[in-house]
N, C-alpha and C. Protein backbone atom coordinates (compact mmCIF):
# COMPACT_ATOMS: atom_id res chain seq x y z
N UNK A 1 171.83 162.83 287.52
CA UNK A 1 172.73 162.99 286.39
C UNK A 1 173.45 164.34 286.46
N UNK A 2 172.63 165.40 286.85
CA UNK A 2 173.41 166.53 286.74
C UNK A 2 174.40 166.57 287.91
N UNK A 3 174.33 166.52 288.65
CA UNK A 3 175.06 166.51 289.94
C UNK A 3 176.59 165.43 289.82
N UNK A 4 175.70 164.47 288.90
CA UNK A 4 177.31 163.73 288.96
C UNK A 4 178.15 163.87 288.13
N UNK A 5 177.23 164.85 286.94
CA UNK A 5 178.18 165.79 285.63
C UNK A 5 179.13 166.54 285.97
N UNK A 6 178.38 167.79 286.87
CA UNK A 6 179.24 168.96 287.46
C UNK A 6 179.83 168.49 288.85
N UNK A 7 179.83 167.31 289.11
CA UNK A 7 180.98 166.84 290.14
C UNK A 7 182.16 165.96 289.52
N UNK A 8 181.65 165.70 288.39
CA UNK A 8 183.05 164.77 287.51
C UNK A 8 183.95 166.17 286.61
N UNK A 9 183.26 167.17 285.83
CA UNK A 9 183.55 168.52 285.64
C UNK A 9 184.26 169.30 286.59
N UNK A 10 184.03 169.50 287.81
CA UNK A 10 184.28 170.45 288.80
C UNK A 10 186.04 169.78 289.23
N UNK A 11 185.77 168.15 289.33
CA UNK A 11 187.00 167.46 290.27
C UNK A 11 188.02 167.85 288.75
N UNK A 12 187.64 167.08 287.47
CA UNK A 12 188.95 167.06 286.89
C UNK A 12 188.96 168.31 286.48
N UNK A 13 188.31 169.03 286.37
CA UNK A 13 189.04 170.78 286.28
C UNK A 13 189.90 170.93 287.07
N UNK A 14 189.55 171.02 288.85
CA UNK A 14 190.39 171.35 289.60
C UNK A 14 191.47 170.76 289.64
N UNK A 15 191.57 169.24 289.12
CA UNK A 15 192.89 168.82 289.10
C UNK A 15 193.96 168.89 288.18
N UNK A 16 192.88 169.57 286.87
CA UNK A 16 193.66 170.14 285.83
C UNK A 16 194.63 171.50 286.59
N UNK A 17 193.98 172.84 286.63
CA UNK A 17 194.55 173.44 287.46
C UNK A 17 195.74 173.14 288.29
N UNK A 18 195.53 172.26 289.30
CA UNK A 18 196.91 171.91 290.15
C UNK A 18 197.90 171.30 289.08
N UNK A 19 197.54 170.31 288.20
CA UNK A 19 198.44 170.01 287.26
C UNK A 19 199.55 170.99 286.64
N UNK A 20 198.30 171.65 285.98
CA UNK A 20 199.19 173.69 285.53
C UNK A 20 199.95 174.13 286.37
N UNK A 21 199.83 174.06 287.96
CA UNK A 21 200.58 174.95 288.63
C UNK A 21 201.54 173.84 288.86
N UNK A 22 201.61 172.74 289.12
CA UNK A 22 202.94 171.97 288.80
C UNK A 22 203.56 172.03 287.77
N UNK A 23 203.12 172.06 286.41
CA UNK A 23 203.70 172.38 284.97
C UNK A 23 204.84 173.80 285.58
N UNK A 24 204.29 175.02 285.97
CA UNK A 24 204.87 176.05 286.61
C UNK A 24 206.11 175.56 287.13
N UNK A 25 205.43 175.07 288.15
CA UNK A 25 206.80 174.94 289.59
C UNK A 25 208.35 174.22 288.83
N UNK A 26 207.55 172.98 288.21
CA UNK A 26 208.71 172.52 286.98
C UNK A 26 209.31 173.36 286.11
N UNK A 27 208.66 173.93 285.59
CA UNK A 27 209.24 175.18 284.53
C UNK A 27 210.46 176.01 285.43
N UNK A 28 210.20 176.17 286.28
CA UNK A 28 210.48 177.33 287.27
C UNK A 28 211.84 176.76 287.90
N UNK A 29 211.48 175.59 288.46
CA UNK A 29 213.38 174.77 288.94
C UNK A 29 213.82 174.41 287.07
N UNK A 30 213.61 173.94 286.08
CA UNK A 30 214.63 174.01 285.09
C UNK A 30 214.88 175.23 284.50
N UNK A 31 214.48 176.33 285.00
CA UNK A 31 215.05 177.60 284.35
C UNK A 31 215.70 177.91 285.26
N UNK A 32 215.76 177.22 286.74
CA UNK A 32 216.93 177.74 287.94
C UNK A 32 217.95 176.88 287.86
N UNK A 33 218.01 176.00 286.76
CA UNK A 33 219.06 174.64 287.07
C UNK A 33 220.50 175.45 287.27
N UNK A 34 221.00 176.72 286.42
CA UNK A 34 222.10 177.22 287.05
C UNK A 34 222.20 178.12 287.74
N UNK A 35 221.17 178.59 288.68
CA UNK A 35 221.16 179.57 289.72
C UNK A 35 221.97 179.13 291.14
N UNK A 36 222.84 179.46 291.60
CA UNK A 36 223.51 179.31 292.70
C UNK A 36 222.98 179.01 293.86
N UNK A 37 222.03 178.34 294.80
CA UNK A 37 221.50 178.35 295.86
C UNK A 37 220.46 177.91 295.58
N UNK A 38 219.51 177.76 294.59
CA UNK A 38 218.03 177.69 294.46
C UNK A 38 218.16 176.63 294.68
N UNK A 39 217.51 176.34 295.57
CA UNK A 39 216.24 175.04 295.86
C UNK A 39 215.17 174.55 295.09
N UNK A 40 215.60 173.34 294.19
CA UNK A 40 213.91 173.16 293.49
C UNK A 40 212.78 172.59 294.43
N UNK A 41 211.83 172.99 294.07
CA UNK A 41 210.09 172.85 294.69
C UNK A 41 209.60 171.74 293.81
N UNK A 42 208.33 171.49 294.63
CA UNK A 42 207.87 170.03 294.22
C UNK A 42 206.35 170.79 294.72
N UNK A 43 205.50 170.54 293.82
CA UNK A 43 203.95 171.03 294.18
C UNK A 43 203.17 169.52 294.61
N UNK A 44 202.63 169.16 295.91
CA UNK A 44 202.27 167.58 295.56
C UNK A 44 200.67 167.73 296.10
N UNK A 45 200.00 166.91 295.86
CA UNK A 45 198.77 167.22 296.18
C UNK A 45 198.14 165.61 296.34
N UNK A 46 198.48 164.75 295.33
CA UNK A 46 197.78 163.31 295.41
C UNK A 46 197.12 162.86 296.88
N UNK A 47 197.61 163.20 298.08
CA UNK A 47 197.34 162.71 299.04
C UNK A 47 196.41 162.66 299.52
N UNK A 48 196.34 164.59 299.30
CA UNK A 48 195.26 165.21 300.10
C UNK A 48 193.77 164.91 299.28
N UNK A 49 194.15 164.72 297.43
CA UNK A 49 193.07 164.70 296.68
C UNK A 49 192.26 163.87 297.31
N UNK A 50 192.97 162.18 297.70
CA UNK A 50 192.47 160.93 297.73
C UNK A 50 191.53 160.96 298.88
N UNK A 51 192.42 161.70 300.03
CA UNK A 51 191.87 161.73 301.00
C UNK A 51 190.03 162.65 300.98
N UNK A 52 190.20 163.27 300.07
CA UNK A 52 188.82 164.62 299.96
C UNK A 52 188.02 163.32 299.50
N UNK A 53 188.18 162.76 298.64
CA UNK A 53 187.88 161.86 297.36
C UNK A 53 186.95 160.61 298.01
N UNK A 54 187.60 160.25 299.49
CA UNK A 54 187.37 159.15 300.25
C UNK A 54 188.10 157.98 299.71
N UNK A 55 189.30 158.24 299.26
CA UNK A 55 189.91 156.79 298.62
C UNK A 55 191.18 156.30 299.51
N UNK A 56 191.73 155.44 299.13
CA UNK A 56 192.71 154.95 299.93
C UNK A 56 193.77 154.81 299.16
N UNK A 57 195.19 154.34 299.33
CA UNK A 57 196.35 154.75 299.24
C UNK A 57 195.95 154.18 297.42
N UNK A 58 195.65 152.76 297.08
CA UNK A 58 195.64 152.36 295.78
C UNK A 58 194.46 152.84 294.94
N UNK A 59 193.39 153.86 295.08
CA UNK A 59 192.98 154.64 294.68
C UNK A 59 191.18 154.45 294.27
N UNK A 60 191.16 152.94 295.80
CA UNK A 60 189.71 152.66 295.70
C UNK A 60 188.96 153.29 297.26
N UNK A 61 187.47 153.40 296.67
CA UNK A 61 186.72 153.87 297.75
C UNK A 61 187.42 153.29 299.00
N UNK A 62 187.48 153.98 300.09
CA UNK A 62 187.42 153.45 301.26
C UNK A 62 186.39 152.99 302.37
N UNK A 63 186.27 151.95 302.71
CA UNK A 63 184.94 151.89 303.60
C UNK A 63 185.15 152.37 305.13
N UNK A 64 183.98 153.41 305.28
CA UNK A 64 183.90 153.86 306.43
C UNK A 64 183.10 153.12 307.66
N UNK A 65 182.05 152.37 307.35
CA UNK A 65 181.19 151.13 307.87
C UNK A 65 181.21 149.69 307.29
N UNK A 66 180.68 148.92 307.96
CA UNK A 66 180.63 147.64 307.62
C UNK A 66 179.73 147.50 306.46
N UNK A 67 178.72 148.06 306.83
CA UNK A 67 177.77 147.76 305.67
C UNK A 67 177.91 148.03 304.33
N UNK A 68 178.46 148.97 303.87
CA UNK A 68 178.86 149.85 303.20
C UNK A 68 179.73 148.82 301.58
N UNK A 69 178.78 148.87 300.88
CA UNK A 69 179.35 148.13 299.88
C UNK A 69 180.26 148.85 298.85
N UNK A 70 181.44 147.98 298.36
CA UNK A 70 182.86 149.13 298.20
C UNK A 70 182.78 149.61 296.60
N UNK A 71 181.94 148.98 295.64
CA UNK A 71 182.08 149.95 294.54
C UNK A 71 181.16 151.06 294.50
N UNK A 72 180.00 150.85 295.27
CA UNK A 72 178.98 152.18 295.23
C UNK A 72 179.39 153.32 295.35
N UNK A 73 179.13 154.49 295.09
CA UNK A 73 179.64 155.95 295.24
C UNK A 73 178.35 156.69 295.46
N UNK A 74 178.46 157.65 296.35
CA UNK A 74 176.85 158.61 295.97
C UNK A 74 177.43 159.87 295.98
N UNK A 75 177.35 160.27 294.80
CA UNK A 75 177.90 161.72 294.26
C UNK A 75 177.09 162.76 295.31
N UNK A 76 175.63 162.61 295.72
CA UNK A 76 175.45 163.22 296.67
C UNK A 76 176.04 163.55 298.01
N UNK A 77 176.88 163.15 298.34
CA UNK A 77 178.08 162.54 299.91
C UNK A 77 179.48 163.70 299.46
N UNK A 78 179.06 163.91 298.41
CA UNK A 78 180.40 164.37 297.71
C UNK A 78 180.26 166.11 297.79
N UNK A 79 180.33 166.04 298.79
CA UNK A 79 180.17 168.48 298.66
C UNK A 79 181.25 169.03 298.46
N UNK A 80 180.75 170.37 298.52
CA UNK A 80 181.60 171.56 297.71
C UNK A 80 182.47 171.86 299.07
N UNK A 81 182.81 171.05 300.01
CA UNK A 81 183.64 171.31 301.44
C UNK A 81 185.06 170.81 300.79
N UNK A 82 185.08 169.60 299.58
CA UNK A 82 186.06 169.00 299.75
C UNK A 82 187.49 169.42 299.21
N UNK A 83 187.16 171.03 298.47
CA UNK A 83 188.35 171.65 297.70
C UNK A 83 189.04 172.72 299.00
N UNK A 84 188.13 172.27 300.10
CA UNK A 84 188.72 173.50 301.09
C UNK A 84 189.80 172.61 301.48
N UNK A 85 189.37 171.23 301.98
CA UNK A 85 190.52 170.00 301.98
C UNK A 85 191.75 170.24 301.67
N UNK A 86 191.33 169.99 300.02
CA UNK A 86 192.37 169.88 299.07
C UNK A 86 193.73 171.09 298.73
N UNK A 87 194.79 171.23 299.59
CA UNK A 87 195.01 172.28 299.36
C UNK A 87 197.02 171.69 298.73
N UNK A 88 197.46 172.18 297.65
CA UNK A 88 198.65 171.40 296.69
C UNK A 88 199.49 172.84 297.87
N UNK A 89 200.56 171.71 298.20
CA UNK A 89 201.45 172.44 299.26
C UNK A 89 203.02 172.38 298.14
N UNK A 90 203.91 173.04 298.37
CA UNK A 90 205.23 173.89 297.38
C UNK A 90 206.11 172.82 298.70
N UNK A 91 206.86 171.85 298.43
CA UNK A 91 208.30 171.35 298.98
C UNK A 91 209.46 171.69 298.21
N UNK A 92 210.40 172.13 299.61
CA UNK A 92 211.64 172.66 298.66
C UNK A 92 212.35 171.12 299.15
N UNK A 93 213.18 170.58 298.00
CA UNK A 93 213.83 169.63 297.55
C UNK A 93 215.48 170.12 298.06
N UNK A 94 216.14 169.43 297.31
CA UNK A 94 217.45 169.23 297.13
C UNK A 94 218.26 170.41 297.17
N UNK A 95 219.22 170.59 297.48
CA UNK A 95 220.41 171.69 297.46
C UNK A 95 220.69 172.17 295.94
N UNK A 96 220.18 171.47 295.07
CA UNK A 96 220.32 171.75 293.41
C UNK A 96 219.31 171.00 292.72
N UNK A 97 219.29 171.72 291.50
CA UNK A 97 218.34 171.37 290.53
C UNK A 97 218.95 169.72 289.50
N UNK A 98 217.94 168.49 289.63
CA UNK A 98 218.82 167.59 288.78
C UNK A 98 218.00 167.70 287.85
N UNK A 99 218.30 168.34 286.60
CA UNK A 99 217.59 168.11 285.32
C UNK A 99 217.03 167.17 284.56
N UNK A 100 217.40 165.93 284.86
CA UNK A 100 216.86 164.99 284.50
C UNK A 100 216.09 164.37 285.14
N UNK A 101 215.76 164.93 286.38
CA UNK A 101 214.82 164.62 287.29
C UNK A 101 213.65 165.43 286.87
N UNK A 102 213.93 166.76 287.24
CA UNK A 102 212.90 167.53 286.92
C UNK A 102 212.07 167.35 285.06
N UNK A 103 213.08 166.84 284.19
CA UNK A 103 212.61 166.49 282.92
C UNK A 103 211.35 165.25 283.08
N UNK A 104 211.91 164.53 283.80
CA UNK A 104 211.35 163.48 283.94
C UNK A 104 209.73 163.82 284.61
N UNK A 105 210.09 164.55 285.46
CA UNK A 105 208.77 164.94 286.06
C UNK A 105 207.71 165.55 285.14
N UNK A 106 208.37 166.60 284.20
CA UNK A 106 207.31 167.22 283.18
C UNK A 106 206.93 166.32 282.48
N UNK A 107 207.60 165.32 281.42
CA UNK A 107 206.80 164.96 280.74
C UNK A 107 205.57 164.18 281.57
N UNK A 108 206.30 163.07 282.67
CA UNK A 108 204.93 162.39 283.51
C UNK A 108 203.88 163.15 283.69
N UNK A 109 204.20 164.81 284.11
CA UNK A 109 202.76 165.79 284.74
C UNK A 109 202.02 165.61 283.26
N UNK A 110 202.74 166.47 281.94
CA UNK A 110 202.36 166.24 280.70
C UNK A 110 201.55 164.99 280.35
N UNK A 111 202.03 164.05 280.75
CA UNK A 111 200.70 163.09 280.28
C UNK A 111 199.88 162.97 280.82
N UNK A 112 200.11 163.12 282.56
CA UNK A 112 198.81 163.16 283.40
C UNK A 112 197.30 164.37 283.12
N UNK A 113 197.84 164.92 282.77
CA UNK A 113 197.17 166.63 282.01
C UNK A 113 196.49 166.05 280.48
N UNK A 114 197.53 165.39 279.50
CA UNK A 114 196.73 165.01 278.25
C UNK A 114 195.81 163.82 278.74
N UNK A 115 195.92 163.22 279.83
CA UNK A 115 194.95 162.34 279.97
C UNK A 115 193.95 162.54 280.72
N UNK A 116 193.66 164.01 281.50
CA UNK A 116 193.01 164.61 282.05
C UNK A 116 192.07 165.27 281.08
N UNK A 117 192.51 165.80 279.94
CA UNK A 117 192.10 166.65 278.98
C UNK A 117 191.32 165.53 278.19
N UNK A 118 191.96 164.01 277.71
CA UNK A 118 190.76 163.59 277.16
C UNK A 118 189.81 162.30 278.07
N UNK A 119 189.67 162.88 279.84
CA UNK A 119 188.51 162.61 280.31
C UNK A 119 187.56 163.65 280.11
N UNK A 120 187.99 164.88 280.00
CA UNK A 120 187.32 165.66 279.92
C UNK A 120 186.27 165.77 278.16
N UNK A 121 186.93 165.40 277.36
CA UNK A 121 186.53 165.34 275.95
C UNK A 121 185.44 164.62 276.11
N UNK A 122 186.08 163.54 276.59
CA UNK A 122 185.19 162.34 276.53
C UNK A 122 183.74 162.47 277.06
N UNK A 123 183.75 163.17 278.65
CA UNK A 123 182.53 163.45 279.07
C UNK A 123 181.72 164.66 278.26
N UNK A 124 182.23 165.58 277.70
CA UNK A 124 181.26 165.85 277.00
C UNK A 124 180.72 165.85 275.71
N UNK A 125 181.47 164.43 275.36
CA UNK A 125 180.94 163.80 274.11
C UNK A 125 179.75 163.01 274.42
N UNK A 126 179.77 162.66 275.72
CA UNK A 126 178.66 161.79 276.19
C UNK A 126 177.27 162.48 276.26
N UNK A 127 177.92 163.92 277.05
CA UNK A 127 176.90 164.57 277.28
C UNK A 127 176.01 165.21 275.92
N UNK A 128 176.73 165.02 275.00
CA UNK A 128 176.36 165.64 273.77
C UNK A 128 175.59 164.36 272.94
N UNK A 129 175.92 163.60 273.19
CA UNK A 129 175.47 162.53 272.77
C UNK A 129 173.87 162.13 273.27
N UNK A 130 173.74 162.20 274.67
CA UNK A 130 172.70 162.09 275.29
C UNK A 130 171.74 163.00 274.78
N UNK A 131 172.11 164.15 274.81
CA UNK A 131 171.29 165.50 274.91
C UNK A 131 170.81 165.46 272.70
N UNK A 132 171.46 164.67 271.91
CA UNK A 132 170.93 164.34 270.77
C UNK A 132 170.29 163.18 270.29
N UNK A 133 170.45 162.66 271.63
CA UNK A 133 169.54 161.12 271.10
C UNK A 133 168.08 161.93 272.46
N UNK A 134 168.33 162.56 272.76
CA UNK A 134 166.90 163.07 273.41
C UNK A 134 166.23 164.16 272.16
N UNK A 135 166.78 164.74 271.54
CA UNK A 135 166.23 165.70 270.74
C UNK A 135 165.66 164.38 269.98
N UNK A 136 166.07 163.45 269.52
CA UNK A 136 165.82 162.40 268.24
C UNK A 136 164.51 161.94 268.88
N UNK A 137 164.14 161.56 269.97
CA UNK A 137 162.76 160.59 270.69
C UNK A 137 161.30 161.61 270.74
């Protein structure tokens, strides 16, 4: 249990984080939308996550053996190697900033983040939950 707490804790933190620094990079091309030359950036990371993650392009386990049955997970398999992996790389885009592109992008990051924020609620409502029905027995 603990291990698969502070590995469900540890991942969507860190992906909170990269989220933030995309919130940034966005912030950062619509305050350049009339700067002469600037190049907007794109922070992307999904790839590399999936790949740390062991998942495949539609965002289920991948099997590495035959035997290997595809909903199981063992949070133990899962080490602290995989954020060295994970690393959110800066692409410079287009010759100009399209604002309605980049709008578009914030709010999507924006919800990906509020829906990050209430996995996070959620797990430690559970955990709080557990840890008071154990005080109750």
């Amino acid at each position: 249990m603990k291990s698969l707490f502070s590995m469900q804790v540890g991942l969507v933190g860190r992906v909170m984080d990269m989220q933030l620094q995309r919130q940034n990079v966005i912030a950062g091309n619509i305050a350049n939308v009339e700067t002469p030359n600037y190049k907007p950036r794109e922070l992307t990371f999904e790839k590399d996550l999936q790949a740390a993650l062991g998942l495949d392009a539609r965002g289920r386990l991948s099997l590495t053996a035959e035997g290997h049955i595809p909903s199981a997970f063992d949070p133990n398999s899962f080490g602290p190697n995989w954020e060295k992996k994970l690393r959110p790389r800066l692409i410079y885009g287009e010759d100009h900033v399209n604002i309605d592109k980049e709008m578009a992008k914030h709010a999507k990051n924006q919800l990906q983040y509020t829906a990050l924020t209430q996995v996070m609620t959620k797990t430690f409502e559970g955990l709080n939950t557990i840890i008071m029905d154990g005080k109750q027995a």
